[in-house]
Protein backbone atom coordinates (compact mmCIF):
# COMPACT_ATOMS: atom_id res chain seq x y z
CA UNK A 1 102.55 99.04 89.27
CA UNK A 2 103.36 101.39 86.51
CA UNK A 3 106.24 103.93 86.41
CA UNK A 4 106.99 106.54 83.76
CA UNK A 5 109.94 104.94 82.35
CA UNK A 6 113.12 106.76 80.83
CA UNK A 7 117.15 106.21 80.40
CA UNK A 8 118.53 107.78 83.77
CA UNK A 9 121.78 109.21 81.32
CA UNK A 10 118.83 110.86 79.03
CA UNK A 11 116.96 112.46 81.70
CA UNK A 12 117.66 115.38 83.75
CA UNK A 13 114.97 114.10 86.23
CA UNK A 14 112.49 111.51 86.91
CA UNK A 15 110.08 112.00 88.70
CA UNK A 16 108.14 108.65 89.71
CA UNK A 17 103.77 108.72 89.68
CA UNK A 18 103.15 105.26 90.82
CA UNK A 19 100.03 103.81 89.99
CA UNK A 20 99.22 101.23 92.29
CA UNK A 21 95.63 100.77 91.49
CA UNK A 22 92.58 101.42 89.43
CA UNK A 23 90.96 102.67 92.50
CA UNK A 24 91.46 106.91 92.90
CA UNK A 25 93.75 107.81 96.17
CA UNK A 26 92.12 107.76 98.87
CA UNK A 27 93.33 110.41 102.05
CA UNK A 28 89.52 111.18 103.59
CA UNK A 29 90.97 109.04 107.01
CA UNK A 30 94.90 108.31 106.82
CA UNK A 31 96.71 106.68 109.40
CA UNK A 32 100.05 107.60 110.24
CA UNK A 33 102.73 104.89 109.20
CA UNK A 34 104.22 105.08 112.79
CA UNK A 35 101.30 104.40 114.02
CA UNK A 36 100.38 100.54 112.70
CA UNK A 37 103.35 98.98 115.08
CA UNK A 38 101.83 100.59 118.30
CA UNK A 39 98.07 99.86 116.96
CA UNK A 40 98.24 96.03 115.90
CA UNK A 41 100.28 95.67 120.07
CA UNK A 42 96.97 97.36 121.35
CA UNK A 43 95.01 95.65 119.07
CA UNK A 44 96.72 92.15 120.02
CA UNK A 45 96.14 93.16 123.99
CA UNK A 46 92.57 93.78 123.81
CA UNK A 47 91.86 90.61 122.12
CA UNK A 48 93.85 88.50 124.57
CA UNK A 49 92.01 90.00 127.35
CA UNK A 50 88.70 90.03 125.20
CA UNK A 51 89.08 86.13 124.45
CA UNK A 52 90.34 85.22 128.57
CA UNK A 53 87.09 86.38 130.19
CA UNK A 54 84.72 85.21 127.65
CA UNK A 55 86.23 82.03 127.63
CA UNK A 56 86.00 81.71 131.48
CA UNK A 57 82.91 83.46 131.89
CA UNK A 58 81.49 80.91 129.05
CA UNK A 59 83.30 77.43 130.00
CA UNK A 60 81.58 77.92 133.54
CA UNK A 61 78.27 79.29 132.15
CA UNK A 62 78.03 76.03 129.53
CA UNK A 63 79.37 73.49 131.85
CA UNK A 64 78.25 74.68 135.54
CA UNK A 65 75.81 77.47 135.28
CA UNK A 66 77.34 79.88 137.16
CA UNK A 67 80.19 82.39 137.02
CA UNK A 68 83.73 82.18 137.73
CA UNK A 69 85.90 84.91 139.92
CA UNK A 70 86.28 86.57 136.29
CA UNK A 71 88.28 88.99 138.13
CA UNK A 72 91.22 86.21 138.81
CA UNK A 73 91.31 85.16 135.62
CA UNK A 74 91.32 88.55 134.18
CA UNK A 75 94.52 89.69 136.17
CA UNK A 76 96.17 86.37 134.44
CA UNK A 77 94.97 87.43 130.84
CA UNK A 78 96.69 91.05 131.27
CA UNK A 79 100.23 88.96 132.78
CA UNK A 80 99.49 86.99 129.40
CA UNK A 81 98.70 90.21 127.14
CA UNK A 82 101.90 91.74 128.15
CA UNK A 83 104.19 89.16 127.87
CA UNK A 84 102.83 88.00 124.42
CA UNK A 85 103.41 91.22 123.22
CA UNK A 86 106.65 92.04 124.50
CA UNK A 87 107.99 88.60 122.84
CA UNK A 88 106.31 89.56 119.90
CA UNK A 89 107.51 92.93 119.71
CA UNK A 90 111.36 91.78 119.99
CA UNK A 91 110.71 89.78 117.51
CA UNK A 92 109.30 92.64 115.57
CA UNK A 93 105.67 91.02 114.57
CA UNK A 94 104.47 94.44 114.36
CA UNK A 95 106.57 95.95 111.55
CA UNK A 96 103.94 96.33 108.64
CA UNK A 97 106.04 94.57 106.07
CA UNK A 98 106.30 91.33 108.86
CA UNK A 99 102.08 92.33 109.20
CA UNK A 100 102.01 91.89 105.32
CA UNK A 101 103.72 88.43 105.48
CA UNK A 102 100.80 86.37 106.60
CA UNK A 103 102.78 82.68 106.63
CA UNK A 104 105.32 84.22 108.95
CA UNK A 105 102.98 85.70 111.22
CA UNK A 106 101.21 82.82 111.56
CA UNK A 107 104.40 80.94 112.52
CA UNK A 108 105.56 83.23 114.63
CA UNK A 109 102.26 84.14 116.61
CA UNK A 110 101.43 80.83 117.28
CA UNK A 111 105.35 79.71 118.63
CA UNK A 112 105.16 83.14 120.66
CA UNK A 113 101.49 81.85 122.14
CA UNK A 114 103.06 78.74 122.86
CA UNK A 115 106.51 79.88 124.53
CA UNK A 116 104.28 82.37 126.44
CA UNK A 117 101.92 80.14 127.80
CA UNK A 118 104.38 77.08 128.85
CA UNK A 119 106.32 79.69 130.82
CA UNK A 120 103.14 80.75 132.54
CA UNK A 121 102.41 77.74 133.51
CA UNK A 122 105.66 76.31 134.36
CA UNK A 123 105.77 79.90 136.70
CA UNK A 124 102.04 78.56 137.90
CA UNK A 125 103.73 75.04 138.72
CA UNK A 126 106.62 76.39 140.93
CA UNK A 127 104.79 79.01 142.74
CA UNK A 128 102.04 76.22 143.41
CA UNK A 129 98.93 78.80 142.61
CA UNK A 130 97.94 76.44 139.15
CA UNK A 131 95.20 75.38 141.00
CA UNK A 132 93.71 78.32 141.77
CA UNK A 133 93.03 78.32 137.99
CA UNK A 134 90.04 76.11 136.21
CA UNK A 135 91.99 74.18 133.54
CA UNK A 136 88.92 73.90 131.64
CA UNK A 137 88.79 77.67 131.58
CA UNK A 138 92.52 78.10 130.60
CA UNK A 139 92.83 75.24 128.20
CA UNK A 140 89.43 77.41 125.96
CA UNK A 141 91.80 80.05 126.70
CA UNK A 142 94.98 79.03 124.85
CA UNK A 143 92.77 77.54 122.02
CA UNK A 144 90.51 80.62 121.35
CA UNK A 145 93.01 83.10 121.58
CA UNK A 146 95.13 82.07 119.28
CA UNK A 147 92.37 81.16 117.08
CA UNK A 148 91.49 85.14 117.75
CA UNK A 149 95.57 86.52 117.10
CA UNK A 150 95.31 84.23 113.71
CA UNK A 151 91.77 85.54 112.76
CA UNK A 152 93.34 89.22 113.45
CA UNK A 153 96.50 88.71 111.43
CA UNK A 154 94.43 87.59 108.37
CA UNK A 155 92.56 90.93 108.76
CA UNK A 156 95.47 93.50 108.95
CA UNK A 157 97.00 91.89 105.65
CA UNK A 158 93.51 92.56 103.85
CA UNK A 159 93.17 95.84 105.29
CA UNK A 160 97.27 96.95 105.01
CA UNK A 161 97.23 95.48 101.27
CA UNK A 162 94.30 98.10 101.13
CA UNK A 163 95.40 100.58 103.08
CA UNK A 164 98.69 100.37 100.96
CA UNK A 165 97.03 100.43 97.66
CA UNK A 166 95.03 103.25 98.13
CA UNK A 167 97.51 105.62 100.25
CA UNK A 168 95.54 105.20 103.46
CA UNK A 169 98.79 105.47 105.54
CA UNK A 170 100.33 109.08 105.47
CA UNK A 171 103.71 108.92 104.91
CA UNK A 172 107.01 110.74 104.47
CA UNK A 173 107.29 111.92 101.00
CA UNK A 174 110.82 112.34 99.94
CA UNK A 175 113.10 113.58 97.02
CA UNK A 176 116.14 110.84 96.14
CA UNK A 177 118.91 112.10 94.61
CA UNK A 178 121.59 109.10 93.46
CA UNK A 179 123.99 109.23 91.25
CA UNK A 180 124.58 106.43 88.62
CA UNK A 181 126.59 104.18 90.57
CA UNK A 182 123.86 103.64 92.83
CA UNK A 183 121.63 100.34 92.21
CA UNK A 184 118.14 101.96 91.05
CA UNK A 185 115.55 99.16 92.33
CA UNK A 186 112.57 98.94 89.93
CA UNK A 187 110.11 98.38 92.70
CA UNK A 188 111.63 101.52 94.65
CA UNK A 189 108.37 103.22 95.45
CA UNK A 190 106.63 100.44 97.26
CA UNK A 191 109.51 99.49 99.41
CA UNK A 192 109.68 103.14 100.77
CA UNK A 193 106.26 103.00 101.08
CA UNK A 194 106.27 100.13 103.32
CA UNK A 195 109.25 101.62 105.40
CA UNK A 196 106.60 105.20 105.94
CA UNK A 197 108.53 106.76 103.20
CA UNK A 198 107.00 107.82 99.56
CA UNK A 199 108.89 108.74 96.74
CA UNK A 200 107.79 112.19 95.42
CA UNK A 201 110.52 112.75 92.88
CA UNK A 202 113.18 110.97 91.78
CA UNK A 203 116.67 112.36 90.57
CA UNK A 204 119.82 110.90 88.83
CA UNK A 205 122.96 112.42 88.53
CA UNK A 206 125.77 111.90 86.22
CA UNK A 207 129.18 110.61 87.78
CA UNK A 208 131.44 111.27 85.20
CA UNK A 209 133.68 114.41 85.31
CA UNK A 210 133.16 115.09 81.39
CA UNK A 211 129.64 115.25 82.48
CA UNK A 212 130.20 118.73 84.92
CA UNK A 213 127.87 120.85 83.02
CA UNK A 214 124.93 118.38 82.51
CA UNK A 215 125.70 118.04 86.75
CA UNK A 216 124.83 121.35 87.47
CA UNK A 217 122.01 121.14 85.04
CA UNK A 218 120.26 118.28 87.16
CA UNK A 219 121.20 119.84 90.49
CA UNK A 220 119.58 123.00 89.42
CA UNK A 221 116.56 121.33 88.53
CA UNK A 222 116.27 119.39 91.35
CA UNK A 223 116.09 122.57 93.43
CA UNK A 224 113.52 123.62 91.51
CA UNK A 225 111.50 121.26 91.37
CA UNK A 226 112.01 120.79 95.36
CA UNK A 227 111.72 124.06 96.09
CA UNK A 228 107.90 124.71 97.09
CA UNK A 229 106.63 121.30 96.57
CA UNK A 230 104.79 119.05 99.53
CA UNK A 231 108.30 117.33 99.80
CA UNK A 232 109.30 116.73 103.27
CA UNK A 233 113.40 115.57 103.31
CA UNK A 234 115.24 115.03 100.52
CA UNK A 235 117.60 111.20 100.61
CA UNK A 236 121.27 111.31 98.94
CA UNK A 237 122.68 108.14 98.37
CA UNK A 238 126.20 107.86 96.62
CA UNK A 239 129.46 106.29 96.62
CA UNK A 240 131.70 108.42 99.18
CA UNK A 241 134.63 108.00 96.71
CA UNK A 242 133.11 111.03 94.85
CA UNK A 243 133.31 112.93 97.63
CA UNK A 244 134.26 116.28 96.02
CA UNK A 245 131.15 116.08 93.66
CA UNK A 246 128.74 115.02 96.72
CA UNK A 247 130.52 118.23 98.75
CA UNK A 248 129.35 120.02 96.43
CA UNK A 249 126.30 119.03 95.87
CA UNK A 250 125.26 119.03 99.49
CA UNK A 251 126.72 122.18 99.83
CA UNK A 252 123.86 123.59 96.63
CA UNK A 253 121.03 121.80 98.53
CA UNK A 254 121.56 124.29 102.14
CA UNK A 255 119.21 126.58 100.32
CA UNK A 256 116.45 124.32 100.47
CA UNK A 257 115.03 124.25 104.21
CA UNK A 258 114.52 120.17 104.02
CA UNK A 259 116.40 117.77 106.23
CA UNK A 260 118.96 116.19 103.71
CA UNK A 261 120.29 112.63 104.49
CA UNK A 262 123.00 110.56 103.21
CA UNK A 263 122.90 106.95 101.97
CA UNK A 264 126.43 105.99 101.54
CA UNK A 265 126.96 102.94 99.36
CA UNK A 266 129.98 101.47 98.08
CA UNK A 267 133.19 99.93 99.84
CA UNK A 268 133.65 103.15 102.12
CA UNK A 269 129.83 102.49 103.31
CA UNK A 270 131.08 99.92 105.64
CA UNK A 271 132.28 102.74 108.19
CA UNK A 272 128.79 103.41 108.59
CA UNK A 273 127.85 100.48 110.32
CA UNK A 274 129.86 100.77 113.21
CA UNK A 275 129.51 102.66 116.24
CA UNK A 276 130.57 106.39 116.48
CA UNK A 277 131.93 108.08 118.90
CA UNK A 278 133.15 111.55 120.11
CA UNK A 279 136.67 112.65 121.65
CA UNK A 280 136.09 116.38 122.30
CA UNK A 281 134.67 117.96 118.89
CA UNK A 282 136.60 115.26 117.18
CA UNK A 283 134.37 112.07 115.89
CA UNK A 284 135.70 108.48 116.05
CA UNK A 285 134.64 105.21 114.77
CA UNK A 286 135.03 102.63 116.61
CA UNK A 287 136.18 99.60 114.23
CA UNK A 288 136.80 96.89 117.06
CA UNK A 289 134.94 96.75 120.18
CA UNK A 290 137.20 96.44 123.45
CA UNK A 291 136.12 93.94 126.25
CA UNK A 292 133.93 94.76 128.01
CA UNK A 293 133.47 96.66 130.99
CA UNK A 294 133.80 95.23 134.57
CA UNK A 295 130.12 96.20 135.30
CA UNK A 296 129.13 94.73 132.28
CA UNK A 297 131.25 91.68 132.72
CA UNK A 298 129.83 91.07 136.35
CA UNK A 299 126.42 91.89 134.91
CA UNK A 300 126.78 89.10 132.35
CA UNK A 301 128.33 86.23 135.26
CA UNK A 302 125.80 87.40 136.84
CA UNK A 303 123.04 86.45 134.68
CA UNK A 304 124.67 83.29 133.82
CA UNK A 305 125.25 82.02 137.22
CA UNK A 306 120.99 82.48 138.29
CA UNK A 307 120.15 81.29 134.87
CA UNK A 308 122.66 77.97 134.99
CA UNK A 309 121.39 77.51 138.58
CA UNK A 310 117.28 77.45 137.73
CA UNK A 311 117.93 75.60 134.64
CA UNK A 312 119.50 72.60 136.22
CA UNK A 313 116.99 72.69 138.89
CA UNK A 314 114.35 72.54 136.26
CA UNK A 315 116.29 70.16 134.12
CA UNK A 316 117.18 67.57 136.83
CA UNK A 317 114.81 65.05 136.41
CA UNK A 318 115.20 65.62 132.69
CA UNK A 319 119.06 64.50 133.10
CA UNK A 320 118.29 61.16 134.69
CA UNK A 321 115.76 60.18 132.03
CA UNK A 322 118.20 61.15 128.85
CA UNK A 323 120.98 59.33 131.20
CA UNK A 324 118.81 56.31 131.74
CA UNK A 325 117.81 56.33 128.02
CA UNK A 326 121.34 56.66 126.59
CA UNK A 327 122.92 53.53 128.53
CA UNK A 328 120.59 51.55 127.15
CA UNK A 329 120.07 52.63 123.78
CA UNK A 330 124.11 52.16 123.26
CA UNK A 331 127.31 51.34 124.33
CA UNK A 332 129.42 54.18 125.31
CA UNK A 333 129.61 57.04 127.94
CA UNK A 334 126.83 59.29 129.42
CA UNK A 335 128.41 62.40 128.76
CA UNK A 336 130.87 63.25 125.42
CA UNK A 337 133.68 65.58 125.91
CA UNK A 338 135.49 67.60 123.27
CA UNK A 339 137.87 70.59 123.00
CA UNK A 340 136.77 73.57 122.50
CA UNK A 341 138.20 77.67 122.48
CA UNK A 342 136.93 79.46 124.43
CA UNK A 343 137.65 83.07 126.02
CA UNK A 344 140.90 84.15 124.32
CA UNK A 345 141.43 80.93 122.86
CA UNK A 346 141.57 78.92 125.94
CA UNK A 347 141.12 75.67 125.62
CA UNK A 348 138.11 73.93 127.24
CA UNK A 349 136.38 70.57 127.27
CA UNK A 350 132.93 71.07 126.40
CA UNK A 351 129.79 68.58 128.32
CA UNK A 352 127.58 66.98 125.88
CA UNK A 353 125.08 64.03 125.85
CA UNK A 354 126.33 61.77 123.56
CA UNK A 355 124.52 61.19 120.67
CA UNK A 356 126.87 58.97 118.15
CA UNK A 357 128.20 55.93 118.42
CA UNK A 358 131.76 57.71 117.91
CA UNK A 359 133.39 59.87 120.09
CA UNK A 360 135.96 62.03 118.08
CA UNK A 361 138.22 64.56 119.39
CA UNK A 362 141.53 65.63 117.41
CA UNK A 363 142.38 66.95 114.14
CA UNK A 364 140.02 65.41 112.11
CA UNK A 365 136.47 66.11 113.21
CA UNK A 366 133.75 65.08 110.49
CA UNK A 367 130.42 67.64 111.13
CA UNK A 368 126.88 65.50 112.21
CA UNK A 369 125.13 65.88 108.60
CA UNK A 370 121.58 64.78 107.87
CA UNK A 371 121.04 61.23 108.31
CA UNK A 372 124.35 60.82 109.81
CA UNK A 373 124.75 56.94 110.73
CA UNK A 374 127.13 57.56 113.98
CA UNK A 375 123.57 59.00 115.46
CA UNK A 376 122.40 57.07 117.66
CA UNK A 377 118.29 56.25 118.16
CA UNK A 378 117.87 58.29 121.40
CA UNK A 379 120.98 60.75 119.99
CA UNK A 380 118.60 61.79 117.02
CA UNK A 381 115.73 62.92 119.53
CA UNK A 382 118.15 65.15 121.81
CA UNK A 383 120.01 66.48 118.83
CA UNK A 384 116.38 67.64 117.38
CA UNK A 385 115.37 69.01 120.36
CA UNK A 386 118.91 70.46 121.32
CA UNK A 387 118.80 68.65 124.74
CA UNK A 388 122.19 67.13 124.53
CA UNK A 389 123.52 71.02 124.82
CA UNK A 390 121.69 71.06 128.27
CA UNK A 391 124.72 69.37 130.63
CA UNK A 392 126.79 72.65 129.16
CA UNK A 393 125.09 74.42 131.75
CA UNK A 394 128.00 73.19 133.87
CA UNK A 395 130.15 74.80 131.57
CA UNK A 396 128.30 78.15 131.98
CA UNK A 397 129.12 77.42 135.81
CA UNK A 398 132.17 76.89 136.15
CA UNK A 399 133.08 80.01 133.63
CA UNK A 400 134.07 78.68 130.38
CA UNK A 401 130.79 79.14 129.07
CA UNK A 402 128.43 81.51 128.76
CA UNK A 403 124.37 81.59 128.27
CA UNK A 404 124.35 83.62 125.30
CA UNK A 405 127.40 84.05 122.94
CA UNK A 406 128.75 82.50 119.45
CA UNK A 407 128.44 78.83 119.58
CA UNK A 408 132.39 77.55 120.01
CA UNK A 409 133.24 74.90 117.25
CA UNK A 410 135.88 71.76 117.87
CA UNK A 411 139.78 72.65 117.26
CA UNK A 412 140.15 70.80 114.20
CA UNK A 413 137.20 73.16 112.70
CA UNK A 414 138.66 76.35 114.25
CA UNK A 415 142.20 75.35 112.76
CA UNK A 416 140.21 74.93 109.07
CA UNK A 417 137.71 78.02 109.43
CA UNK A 418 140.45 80.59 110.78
CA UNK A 419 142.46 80.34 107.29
CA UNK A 420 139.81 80.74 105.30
CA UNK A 421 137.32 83.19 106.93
CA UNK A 422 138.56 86.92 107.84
CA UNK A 423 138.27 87.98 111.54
CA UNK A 424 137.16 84.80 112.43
CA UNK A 425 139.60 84.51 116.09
CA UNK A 426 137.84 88.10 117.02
CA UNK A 427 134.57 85.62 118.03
CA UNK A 428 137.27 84.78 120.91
CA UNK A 429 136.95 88.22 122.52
CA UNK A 430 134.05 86.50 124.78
CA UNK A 431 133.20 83.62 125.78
CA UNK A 432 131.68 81.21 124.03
CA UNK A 433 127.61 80.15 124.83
CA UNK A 434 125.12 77.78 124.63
CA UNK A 435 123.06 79.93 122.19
CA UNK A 436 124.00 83.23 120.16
CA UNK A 437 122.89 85.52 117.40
CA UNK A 438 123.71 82.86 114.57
CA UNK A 439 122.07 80.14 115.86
CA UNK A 440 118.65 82.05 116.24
CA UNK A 441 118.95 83.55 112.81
CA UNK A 442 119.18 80.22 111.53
CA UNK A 443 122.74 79.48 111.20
CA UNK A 444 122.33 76.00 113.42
CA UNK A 445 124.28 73.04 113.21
CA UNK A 446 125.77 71.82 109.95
CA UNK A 447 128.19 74.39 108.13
CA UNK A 448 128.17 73.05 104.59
CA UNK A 449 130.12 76.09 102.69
CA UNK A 450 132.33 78.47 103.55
CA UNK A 451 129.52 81.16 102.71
CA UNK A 452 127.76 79.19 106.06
CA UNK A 453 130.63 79.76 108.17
CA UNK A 454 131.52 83.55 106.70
CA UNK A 455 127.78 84.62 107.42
CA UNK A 456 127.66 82.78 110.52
CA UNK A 457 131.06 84.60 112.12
CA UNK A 458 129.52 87.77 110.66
CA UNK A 459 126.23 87.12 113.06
CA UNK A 460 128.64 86.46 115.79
CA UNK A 461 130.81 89.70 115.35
CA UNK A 462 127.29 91.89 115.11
CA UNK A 463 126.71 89.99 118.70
CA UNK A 464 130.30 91.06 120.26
CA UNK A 465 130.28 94.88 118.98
CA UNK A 466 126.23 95.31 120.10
CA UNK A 467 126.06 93.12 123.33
CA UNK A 468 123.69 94.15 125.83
CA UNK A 469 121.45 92.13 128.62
CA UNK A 470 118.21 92.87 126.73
CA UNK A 471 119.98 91.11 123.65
CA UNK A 472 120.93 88.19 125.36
CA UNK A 473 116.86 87.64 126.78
CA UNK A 474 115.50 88.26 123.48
CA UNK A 475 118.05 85.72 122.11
CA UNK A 476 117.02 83.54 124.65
CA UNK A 477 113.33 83.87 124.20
CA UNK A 478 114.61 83.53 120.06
CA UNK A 479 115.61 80.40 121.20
CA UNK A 480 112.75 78.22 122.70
CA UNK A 481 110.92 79.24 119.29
CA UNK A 482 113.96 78.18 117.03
CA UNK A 483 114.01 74.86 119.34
CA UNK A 484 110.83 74.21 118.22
CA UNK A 485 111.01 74.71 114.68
CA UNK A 486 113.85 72.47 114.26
CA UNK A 487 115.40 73.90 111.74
CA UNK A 488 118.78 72.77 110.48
CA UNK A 489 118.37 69.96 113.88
CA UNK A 490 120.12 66.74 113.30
């Protein structure tokens, strides 16, 4: 990709012509931008359905010579096509960049088939209607359609590389105007263009106040140049501390009839990530989230208290095999109990199935690392597969716990972490769960630095300050797909 190239402090403007390939632009049949997400779902839906009946319709034509009740096992494809792509759209498959990223689609396409299809089938199990299904029918099924998402996925990122290349996908051309304390990235026109945006003309404006005359210079030609061209919203982005220069300037760019937004950057910019708010005509920010409601508190026990409940039913015979297996692996109890915080900093003692041969609880608390020794045999498989967390489903009963919420750490930790990491006690405003927004975004087990723990608290705050019950089911659908990667497990 080739840019004109100039010194920003030389130029009054720049105005970016990417040339992305040899190939002229293409705009005969453009697609709009917006319009890939809701496309590849469809897309995704069709070919779930496609692959269901024509792999009942041919298991029983190859095997029996006849014909199925296609009808049946349609209705099951469509329960399949919708929840596959309501997983996948949470965990936003359909963005183009994630479209573009074929190793992570595979990944995530096939643990989103799987998680899908053992919850169907678990559902089939306890409603006892699995038999009114051909297994040889559903197993061609599970195989072909994901053999058919795959196939697809390789196709969109040879036809969006394309699309991309040539300008297939209309998009929002824009004007940016930044000043020189904003970070110019090199590759600036392609990442708009994958976000529906396209750079139309570039402008940078001097920050000093020595350089007042060259300022108006630049503005002046920006509004020129704007000013009966094909762009469609012109993007400010500045640091806020040069506020009486960006007044201004915003205040010279009313004559143009464009939408104008602002990009702040900078220290200041981090008032712009919270939530705002309005007290009459007056606007607010709201820079710590209060507990929450009593609806939304009941809402969350709630959810707990039927989740716990079908969990340990489901678990049960689960427990008494781990139980079984631990006694006689190793010497020790059934269950480890620690201290935890939990709610307000209450104290708690947290249900575990032990997994070391140690069982440490008091101010020195050394973290499981990999290869740890103290794991046991049997502890090594339920720490991988995060089924000695399970018994804290009692904890989620009896109210110290939670489902969803940041993961609480052992006293001697919390002592070490809360003097080095800022606003780490706020994660104390709720309670503590057996999952949360960390954990999912890979911040799991070990914390080896004190970068691990800062970004880790910082996933946890995000989850206090934008809680909501559709959060905590995509967290928990997250979950069973983090579970089975195993990463950082051990």
């Amino acid at each position: 990709m080739n840019y004109l190239k100039r010194d920003f402090s030389e130029s009054k403007s720049l105005v970016l012509g990417p040339t992305r390939s040899s190939r002229p632009h293409s705009r005969s049949w453009t697609i709009p931008y917006r319009a890939i997400a809701p496309i590849a779902a469809v897309v995704d839906g069709l070919i779930i359905f496609a692959t269901s009946v024509l792999s009942d319709v041919g298991y029983h034509t190859l095997y029996f010579f006849n014909y199925s009740n296609v009808a049946q096992f349609a209705g099951f494809a469509a329960v399949v096509a919708a929840m596959f792509v309501a997983v996948a759209e949470s965990r936003n498959i359909y963005s183009l960049p994630e479209l573009l990223n074929l190793k992570s689609q595979i990944r995530k396409v096939t643990m989103t088939w799987i998680i899908v299809f053992l919850f169907l089938i678990a559902a089939a199990f306890t409603m006892k209607v699995s038999e009114s299904f051909s297994r040889g029918s559903t197993i061609t099924f599970a195989i072909f359609g994901l053999v058919a998402l795959i196939s697809a996925r390789i196709l969109w990122k040879l036809y969006l590389a394309d699309g991309l290349a040539v300008r297939r996908f209309s998009s929002r051309r824009i004007a940016l105007i930044a000043d020189r304390t904003s970070a110019v990235d090199p590759d600036i026109d392609e990442t708009l263009s994958r976000h529906g945006l396209q750079l139309a003309q570039h402008f940078v404006l001097p920050t000093s106040r020595s350089d007042a005359q060259r300022r108006k210079e630049v503005i002046k030609q920006a509004i020129s140049s704007i000013r009966g061209s094909d762009v469609e919203e012109i993007v400010v982005t500045t640091d806020l501390y040069h506020w009486p220069e960006l007044n201004g300037l915003l205040s010279e760019l009313r004559v143009l009839p464009l939408p104008v937004n602002l990009v702040p950057i900078g220290p200041l910019s981090e008032l712009f990530r919270q939530s705002l708010h309005t007290i009459g005509d007056t606007v607010t920010i709201e820079w710590q989230r209060g507990s929450r409601t009593a609806s939304q508190r009941f809402l969350k026990r709630a959810a707990d208290i039927v989740l716990a409940s079908i969990a340990l039913g489901a678990f049960l015979p689960l427990f008494l095999v781990v139980a079984i297996a631990i006694k006689l692996d190793s010497n020790g109890p059934i269950i480890f109990r620690q201290w935890r915080r939990g709610f307000n900093g209450r104290p708690f003692k947290i249900l575990k199935f032990r997994t070391m041969s140690v069982l440490e609880d008091g101010d020195r608390i050394i973290q499981a690392q990999q290869n740890d020794a103290r794991v046991t045999r049997v502890g090594n498989v339920l720490r991988r597969s995060s089924i000695d967390e399970l018994p804290q489903l009692f904890n989620v009963l009896n109210g110290t716990m939670s489902i969803v919420g940041p993961r609480p750490h052992a006293m001697a930790h919390d002592s070490r972490f809360d003097k080095v990491v800022a606003n780490y006690a706020y994660r104390h405003h709720v309670k503590p769960g057996l999952t949360g927004w960390a954990q999912v975004n890979g911040y799991r087990g070990e914390t080896r630095t004190v970068a691990d723990i800062e970004q880790r608290v910082k996933l946890d705050l995000w989850y206090i300050d934008n809680w909501s019950l559709a959060t905590d089911i995509k967290i928990i659908l997250m979950t069973a797909t983090e579970i089975m990667n195993g990463r950082n497990a051990y």
